[in-house]
Protein backbone atom coordinates (compact mmCIF):
# COMPACT_ATOMS: atom_id res chain seq x y z
CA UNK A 1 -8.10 12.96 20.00
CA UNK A 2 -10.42 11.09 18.00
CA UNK A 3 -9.22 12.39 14.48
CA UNK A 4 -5.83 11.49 16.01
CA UNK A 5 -6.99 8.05 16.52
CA UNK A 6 -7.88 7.37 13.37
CA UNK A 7 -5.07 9.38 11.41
CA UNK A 8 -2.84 6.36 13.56
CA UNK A 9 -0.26 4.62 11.19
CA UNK A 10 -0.68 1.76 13.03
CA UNK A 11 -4.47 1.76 14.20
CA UNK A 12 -5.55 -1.81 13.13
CA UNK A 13 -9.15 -1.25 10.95
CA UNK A 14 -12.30 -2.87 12.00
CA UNK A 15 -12.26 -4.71 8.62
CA UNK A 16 -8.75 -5.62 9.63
CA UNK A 17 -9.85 -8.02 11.99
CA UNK A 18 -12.68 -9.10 10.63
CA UNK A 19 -11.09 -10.08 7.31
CA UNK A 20 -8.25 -11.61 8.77
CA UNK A 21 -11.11 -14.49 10.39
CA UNK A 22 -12.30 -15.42 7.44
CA UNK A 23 -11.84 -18.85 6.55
CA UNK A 24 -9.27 -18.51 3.09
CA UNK A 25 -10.96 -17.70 0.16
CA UNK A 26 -9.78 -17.65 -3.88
CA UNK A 27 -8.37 -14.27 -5.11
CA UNK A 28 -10.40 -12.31 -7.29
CA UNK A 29 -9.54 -11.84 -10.74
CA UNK A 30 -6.56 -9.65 -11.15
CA UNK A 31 -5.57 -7.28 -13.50
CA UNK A 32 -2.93 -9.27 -14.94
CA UNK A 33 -2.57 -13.17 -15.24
CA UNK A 34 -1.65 -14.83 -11.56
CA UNK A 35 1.50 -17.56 -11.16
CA UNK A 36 -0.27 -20.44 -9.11
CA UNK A 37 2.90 -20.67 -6.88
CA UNK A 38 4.81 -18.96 -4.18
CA UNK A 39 8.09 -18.83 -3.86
CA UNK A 40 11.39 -16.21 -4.79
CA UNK A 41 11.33 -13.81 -7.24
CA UNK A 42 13.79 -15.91 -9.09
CA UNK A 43 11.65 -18.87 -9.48
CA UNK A 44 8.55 -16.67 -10.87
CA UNK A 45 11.08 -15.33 -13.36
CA UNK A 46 12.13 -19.07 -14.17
CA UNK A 47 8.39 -20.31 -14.71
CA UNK A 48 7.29 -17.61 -16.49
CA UNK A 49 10.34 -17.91 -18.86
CA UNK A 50 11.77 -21.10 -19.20
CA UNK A 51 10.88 -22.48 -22.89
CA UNK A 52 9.45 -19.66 -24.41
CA UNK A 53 10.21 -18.08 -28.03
CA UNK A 54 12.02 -15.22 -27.43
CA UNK A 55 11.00 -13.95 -31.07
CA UNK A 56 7.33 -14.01 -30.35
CA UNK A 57 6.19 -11.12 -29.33
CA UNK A 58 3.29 -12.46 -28.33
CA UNK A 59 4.82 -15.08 -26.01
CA UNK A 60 6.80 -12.02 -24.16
CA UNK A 61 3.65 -10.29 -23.87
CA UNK A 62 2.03 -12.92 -22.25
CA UNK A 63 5.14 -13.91 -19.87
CA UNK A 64 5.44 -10.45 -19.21
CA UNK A 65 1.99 -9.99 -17.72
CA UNK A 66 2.49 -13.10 -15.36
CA UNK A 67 5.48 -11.84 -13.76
CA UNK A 68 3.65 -8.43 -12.95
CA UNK A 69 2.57 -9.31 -9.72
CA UNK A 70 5.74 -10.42 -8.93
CA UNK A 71 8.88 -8.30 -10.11
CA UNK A 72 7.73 -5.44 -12.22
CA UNK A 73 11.06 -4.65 -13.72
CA UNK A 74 10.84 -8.27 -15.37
CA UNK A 75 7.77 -7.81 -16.56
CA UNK A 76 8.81 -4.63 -18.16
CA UNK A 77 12.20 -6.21 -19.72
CA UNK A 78 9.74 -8.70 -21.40
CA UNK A 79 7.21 -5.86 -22.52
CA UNK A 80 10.31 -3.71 -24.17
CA UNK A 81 11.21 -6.66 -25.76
CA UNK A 82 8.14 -7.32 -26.87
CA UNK A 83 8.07 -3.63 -28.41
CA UNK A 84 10.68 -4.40 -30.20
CA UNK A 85 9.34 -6.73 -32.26
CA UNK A 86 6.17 -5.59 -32.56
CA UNK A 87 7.02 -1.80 -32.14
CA UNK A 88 3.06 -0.70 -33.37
CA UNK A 89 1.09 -3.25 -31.62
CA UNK A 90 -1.02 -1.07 -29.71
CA UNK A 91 -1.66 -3.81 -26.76
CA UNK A 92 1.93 -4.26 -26.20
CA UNK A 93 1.98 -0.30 -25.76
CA UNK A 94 -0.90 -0.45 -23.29
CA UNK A 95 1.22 -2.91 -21.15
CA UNK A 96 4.30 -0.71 -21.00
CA UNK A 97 2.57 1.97 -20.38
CA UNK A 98 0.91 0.10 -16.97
CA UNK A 99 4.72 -0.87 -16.44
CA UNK A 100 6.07 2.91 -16.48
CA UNK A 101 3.44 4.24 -14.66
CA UNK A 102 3.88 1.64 -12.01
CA UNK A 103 7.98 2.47 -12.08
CA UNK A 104 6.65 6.13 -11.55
CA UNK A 105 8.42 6.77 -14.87
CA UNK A 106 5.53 9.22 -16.29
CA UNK A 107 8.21 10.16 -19.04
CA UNK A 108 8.14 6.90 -20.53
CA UNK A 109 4.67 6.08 -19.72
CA UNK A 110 3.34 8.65 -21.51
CA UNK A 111 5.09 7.97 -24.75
CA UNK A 112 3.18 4.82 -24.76
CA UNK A 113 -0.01 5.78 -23.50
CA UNK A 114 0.26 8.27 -26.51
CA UNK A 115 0.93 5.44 -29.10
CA UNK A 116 -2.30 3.64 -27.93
CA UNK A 117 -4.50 6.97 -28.10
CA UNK A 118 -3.75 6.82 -31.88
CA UNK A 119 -5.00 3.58 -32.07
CA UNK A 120 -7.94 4.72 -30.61
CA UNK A 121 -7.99 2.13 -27.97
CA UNK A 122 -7.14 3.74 -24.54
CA UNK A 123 -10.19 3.28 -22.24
CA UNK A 124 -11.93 2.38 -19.25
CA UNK A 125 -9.29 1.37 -16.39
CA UNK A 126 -6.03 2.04 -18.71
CA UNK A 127 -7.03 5.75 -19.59
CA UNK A 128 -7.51 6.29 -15.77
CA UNK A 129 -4.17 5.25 -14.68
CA UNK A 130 -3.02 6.94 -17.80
CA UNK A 131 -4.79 10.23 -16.40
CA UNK A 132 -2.07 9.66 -13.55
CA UNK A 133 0.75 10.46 -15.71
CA UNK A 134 -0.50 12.93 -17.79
CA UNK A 135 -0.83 15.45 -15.04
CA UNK A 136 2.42 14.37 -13.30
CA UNK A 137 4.15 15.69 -16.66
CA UNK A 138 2.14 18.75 -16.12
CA UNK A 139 -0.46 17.58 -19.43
CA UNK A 140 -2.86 18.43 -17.46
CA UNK A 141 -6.54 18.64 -19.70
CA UNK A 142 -4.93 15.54 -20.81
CA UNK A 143 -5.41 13.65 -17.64
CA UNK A 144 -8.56 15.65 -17.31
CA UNK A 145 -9.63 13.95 -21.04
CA UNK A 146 -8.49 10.76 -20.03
CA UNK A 147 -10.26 10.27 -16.99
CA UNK A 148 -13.54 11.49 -18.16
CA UNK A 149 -13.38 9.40 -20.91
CA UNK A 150 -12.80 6.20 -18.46
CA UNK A 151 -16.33 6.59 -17.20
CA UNK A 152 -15.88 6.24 -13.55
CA UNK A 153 -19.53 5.90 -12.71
CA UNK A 154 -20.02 3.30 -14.82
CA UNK A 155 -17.28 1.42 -14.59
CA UNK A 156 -15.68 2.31 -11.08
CA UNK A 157 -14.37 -1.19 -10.36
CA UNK A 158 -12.47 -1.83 -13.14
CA UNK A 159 -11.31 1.52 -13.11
CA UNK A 160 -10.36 0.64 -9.01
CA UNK A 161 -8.45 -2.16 -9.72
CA UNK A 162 -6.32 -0.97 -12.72
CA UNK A 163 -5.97 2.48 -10.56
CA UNK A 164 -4.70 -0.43 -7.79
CA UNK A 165 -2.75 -2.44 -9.70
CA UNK A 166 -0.21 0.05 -11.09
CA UNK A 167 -0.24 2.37 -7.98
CA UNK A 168 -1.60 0.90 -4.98
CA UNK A 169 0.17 -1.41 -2.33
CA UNK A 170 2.68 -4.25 -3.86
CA UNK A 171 1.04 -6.77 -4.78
CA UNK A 172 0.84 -10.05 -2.28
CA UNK A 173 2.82 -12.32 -4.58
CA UNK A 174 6.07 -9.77 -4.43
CA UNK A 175 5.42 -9.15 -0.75
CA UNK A 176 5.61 -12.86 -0.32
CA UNK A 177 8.68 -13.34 -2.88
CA UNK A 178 10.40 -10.16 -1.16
CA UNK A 179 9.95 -12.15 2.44
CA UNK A 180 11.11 -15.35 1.55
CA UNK A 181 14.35 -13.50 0.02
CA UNK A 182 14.38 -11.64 3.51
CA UNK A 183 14.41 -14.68 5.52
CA UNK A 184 16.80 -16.76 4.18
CA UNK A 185 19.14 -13.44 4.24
CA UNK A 186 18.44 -12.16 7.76
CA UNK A 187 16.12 -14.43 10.00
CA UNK A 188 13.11 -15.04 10.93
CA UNK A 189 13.06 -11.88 13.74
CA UNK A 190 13.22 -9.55 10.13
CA UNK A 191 10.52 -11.28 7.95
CA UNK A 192 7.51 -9.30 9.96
CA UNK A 193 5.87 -8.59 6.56
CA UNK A 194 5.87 -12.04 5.18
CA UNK A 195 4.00 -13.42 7.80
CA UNK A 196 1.59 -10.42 7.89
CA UNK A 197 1.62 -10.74 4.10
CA UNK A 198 0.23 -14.49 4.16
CA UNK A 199 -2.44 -13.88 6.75
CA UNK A 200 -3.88 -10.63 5.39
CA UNK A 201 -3.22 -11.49 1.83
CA UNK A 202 -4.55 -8.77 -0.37
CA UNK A 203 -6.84 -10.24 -2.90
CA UNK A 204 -6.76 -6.77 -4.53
CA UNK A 205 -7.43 -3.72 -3.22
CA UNK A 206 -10.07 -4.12 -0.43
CA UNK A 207 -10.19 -8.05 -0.57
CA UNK A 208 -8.45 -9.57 2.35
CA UNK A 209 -8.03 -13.12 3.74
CA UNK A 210 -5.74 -15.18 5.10
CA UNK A 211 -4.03 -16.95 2.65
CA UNK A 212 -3.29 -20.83 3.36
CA UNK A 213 -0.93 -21.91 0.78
CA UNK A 214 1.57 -18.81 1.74
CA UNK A 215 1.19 -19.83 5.42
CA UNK A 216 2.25 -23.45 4.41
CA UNK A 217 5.25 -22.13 2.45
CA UNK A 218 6.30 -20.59 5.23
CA UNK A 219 5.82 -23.53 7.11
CA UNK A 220 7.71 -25.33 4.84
CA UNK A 221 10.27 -23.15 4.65
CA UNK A 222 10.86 -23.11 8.15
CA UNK A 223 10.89 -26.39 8.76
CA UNK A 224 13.68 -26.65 5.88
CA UNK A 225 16.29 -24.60 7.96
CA UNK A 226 15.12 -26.23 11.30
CA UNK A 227 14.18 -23.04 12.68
CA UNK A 228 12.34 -24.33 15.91
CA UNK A 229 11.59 -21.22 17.36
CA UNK A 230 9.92 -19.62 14.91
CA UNK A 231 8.11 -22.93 14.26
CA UNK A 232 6.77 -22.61 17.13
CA UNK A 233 5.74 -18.98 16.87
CA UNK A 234 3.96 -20.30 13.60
CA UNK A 235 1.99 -22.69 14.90
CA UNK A 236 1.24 -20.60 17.93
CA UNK A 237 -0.61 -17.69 15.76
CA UNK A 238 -2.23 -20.30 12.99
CA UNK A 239 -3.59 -22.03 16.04
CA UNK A 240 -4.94 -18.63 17.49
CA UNK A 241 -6.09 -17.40 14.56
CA UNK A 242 -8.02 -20.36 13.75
CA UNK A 243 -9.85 -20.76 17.13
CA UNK A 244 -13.06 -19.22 18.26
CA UNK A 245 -12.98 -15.98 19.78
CA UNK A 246 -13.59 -16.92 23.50
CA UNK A 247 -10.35 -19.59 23.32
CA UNK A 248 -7.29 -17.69 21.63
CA UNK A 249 -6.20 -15.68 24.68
CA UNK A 250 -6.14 -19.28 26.66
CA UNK A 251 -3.71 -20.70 23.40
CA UNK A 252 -2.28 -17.35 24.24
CA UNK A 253 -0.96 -18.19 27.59
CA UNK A 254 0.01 -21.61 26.65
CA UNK A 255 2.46 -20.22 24.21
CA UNK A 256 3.60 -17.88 26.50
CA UNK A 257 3.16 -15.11 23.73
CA UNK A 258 2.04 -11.47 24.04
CA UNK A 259 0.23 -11.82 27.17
CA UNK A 260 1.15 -10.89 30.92
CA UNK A 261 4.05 -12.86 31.81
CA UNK A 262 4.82 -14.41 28.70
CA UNK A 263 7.46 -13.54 25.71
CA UNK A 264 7.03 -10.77 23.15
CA UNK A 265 7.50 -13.15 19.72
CA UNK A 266 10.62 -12.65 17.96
CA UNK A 267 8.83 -11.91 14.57
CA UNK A 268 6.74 -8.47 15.17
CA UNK A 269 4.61 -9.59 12.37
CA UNK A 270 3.35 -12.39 14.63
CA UNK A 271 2.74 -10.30 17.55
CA UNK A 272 0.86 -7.33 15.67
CA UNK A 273 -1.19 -10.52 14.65
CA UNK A 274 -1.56 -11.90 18.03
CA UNK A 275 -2.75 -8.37 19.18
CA UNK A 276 -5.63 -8.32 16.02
CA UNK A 277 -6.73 -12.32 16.89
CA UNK A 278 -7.09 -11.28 20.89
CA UNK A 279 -7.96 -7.35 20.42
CA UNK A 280 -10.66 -7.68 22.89
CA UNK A 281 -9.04 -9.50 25.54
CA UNK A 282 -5.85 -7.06 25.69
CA UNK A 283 -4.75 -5.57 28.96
CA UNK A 284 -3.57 -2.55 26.58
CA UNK A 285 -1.30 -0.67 29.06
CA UNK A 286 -0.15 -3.72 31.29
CA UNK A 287 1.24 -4.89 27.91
CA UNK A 288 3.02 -1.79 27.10
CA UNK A 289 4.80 -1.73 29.96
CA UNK A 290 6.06 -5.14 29.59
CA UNK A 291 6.72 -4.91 25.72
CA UNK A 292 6.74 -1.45 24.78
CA UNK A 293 10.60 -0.87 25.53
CA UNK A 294 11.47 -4.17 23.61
CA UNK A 295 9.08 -3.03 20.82
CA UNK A 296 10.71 0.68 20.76
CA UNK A 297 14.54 -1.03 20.90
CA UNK A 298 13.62 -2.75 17.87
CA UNK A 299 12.03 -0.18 15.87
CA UNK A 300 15.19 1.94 16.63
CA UNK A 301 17.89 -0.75 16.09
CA UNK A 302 20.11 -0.54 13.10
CA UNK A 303 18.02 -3.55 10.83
CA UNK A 304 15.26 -1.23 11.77
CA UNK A 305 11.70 -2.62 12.11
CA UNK A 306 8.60 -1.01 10.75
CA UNK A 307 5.78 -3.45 12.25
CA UNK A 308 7.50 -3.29 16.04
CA UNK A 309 6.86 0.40 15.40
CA UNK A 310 3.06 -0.32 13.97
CA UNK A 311 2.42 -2.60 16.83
CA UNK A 312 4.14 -0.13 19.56
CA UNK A 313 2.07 2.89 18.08
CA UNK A 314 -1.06 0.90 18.36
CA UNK A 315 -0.41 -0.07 21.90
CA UNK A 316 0.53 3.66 22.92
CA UNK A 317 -2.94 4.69 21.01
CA UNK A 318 -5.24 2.41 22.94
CA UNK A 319 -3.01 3.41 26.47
CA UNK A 320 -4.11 7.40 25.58
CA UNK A 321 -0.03 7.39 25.74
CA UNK A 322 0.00 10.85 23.89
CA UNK A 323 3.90 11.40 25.14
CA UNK A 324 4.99 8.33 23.74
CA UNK A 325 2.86 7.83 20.87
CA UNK A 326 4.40 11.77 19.77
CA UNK A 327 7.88 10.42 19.40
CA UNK A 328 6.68 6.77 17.53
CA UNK A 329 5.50 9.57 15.15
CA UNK A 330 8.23 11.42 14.48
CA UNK A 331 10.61 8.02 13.99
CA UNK A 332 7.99 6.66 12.07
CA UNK A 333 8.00 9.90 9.88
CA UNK A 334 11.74 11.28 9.82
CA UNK A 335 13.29 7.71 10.05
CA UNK A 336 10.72 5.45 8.23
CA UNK A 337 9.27 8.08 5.75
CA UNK A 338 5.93 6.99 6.12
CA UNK A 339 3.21 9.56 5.49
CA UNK A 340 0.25 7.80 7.78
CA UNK A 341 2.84 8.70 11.08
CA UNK A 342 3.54 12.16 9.50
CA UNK A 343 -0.20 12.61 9.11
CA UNK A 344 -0.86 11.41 12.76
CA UNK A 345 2.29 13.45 14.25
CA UNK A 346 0.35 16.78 12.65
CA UNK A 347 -2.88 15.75 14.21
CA UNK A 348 -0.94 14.97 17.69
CA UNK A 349 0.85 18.80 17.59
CA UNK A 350 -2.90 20.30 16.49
CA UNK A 351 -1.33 21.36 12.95
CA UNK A 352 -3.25 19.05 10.62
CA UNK A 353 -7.04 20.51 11.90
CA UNK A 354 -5.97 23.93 12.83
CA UNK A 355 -8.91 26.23 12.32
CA UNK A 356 -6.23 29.23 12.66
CA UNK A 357 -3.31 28.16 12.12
CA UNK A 358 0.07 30.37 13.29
CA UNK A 359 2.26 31.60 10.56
CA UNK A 360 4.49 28.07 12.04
CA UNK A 361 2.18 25.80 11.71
CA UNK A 362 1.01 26.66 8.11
CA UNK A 363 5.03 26.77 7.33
CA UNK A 364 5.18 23.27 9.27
CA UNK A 365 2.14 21.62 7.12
CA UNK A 366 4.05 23.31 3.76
CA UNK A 367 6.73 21.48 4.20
CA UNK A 368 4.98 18.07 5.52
CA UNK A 369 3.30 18.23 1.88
CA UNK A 370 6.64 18.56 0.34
CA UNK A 371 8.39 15.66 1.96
CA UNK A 372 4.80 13.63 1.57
CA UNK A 373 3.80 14.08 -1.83
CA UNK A 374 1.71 11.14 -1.96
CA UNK A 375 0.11 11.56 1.51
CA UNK A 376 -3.20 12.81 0.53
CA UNK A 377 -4.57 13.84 3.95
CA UNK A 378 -1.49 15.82 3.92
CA UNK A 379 -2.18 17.50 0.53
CA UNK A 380 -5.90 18.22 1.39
CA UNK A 381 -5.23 20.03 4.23
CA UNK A 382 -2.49 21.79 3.04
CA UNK A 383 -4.80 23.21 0.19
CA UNK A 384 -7.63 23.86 2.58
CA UNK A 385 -5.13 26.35 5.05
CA UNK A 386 -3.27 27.62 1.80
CA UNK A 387 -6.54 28.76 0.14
CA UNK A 388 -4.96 28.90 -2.83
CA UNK A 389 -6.20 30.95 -5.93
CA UNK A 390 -5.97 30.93 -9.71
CA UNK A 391 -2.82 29.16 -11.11
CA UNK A 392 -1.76 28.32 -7.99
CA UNK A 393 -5.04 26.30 -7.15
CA UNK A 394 -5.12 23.94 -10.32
CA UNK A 395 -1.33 22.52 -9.68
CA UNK A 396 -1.92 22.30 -5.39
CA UNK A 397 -5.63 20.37 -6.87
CA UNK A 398 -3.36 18.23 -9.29
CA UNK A 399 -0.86 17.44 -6.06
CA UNK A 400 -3.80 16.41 -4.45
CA UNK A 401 -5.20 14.18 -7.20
CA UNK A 402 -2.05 12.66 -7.65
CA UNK A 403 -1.72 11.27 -4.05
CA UNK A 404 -5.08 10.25 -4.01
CA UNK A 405 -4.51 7.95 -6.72
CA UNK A 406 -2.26 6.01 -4.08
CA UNK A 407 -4.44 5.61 -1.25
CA UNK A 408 -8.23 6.21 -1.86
CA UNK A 409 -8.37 8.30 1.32
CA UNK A 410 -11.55 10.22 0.27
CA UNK A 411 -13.40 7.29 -0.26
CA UNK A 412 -17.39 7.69 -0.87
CA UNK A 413 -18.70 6.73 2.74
CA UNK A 414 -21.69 5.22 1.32
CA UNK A 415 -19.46 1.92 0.28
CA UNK A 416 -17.90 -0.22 2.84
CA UNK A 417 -14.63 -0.51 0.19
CA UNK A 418 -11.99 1.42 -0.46
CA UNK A 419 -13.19 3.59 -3.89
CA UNK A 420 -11.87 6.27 -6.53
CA UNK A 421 -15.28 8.60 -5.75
CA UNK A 422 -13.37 11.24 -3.88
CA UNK A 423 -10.37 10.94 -6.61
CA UNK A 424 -13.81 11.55 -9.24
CA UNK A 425 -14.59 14.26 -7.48
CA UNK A 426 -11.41 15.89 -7.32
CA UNK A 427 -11.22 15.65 -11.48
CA UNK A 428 -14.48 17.40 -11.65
CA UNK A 429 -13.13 20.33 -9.99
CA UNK A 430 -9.84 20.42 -11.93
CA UNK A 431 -11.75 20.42 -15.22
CA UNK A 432 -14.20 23.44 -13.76
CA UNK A 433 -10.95 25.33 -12.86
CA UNK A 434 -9.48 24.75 -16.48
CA UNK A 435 -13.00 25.46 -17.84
CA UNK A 436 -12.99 28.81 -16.06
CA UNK A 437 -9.31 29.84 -17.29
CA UNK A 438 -7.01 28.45 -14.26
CA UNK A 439 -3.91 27.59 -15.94
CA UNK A 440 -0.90 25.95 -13.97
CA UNK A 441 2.64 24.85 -14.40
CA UNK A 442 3.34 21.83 -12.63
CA UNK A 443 7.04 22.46 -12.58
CA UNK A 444 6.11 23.84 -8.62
CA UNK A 445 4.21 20.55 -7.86
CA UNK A 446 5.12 19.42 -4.98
């Protein structure tokens, strides 16, 4: 049950709530060049744009890199553009090759990470995320090359942020352009992310505060369409948020939000919220039985919505609802395709940690790791019951490495953060395979 716990979609992290307390902070430098504004993707695309020479390469380049955080297909219009006038300049190679690789378009991204090998010049962070698409085309002592080259040990944050950067979680300024798009389409009830987005912004990939100019875009923004209600719920969780510990579930009842008696908000972004600000002072299962059916009718409705799932998952979790918590899994793996719930449904039915597993259960976990390729918990134990030999345990290794690139799962429990170690360690055994004669085709990979 504990495993289970923790394999949760939806379990809320201790650093969760810590980091979402702390007072805003500046981001840390990013891996490209940050637009100091917030707003849809169409204004980034204007800023970074307007007035530039279109027969500069150098001016694409550079416009190119500060609309990656943003929209990565404009930044990679710019960077092909770019190419074309300049189609030797190594650098402007090394940025479409990031693009690609963060399109998942290894094809591509390999031509150009090839183009700056010749020029001698792909290292450190680059050749690491290169690594990633070598062995997804099945170039596999390539990747191996590539990532030994990067120097992990010496150079493991870089090499964590670029890894980030091209194939980690969106980056905050999209999520925020994405959910201002989102609510001026469909409503405040269907923006959950962008207010989770502005008060858990991620810095990069560990770094997490709440953000204070995307809360007062919202704001804005709100205010702007005369949306009252969700005003309200607004200043109702900023209010919370920013109180001492002792007074938010008092706010709480004030607002009439998410406690006993009172109204489950219309935005599930601001309730999962409300539950992280007053996690101690939850009455877990009265709560579920006043909001769970609301929060399961929503997750199930035809908008669909991901974060009343999350939040219902959570409560069912802390309520030792296994019955319930079961089928949250399977609609937040067969509807929502999300790997963590597909992870945490095989821990539920005693699949994922079978020490002798059935004939079903190991044809159960075979296909979980085909519908999850970038699940890495998945892949891991898939390998582990599989026992695979030869051949056949290079390209299941490689599936492995692969989704680890996406999460950090295996991270070295020595460091608080979220690290590449385990991903290290998993290259180290792919080059002793090769060394020993293990050859693969990845034309099998999962």
């Amino acid at each position: 049950m504990y495993k289970h716990f923790l394999l949760c979609a939806f379990a809320i992290s201790t650093s969760a709530f810590a980091q979402l307390l702390l007072p805003s902070q500046a981001p840390a430098p990013p891996v490209r060049t940050e637009l100091n504004a917030y707003g849809d993707t169409a204004s980034y695309v204007a800023a970074a744009t307007t007035g530039i020479n279109r027969n500069d390469s150098g001016a694409l380049l550079q416009a190119g890199d500060m609309l990656f955080q943003v929209s990565i297909t404009e930044a990679t219009k710019l960077h092909e553009a770019a190419a074309k006038l300049a189609p030797r300049d190594w650098q402007i190679q090394m940025e479409l090759g990031y693009d690609y690789t963060a399109l998942d378009d290894c094809k591509a991204a390999t031509k150009s990470w090839d183009q700056v090998a010749k020029a001698n010049q792909l290292t450190n962070g680059f050749a690491a995320v290169a690594a990633y698409c070598y062995l997804k085309v099945g170039r596999i002592d390539d990747a191996i090359n590539n990532w030994m080259a990067a120097g992990y040990l010496s150079n493991h944050t870089g090499i964590e942020r670029a890894i980030h950067g091209a194939l980690g979680a969106p980056f905050a300024h999209a999520r925020s352009a994405q959910g201002l798009e989102r609510y001026r389409a469909q409503g405040w009830k269907l923006s959950a992310d962008w207010v989770l987005n502005a008060f858990q912004w991620n810095h990069d990939w560990w770094n997490m505060s709440q953000n204070d100019a995307a809360i007062a875009v919202i704001a804005a923004e709100l205010t702007a369409h005369k949306d009252q209600p969700a005003q309200r719920e607004l200043q109702c969780l900023k209010d919370i948020v920013a109180a001492h510990a002792d007074a938010r579930a008092s706010i709480a009842r004030k607002c009439k939000l998410f406690v006993s008696g009172g109204k489950l908000p219309i935005n599930s972004g601001v309730a999962y919220l409300l539950a992280v600000a007053m996690e101690n002072d939850l009455n877990i299962k009265l709560l579920l039985r006043q909001f769970g059916p609301e929060l399961n009718k929503r997750a199930r409705s035809s908008e669909g919505d991901l974060q009343a799932l999350r939040l219902l998952g959570y409560l069912q979790s802390r309520a030792t609802d296994t019955v319930g918590l079961a089928a949250s899994d399977e609609l937040g793996a067969v509807r929502y395709k999300q790997g963590n719930f597909e992870a945490s449904r095989l821990a539920g039915l005693g699949v994922l940690y079978a020490k002798a597993p059935t004939e079903q259960q190991r044809r159960m976990l075979a296909a979980s790791a085909k519908s999850f390729p970038d699940q890495s918990i998945i892949q891991m134990h898939y390998m582990i019951q599989s026992n695979p030999k030869g051949g056949a345990y290079v390209s299941q290794l490689a599936n492995l490495i692969l989704a680890e690139y996406h999460q950090f799962n295996f991270s070295s429990v020595v460091s608080a953060n979220p690290n590449a170690r385990g991903l290290h360690e998993f290259f180290i055994r792919l080059a002793a395979a090769r060394k020993n004669g293990a050859s693969a085709s990845l034309q099998d990979k999962l």
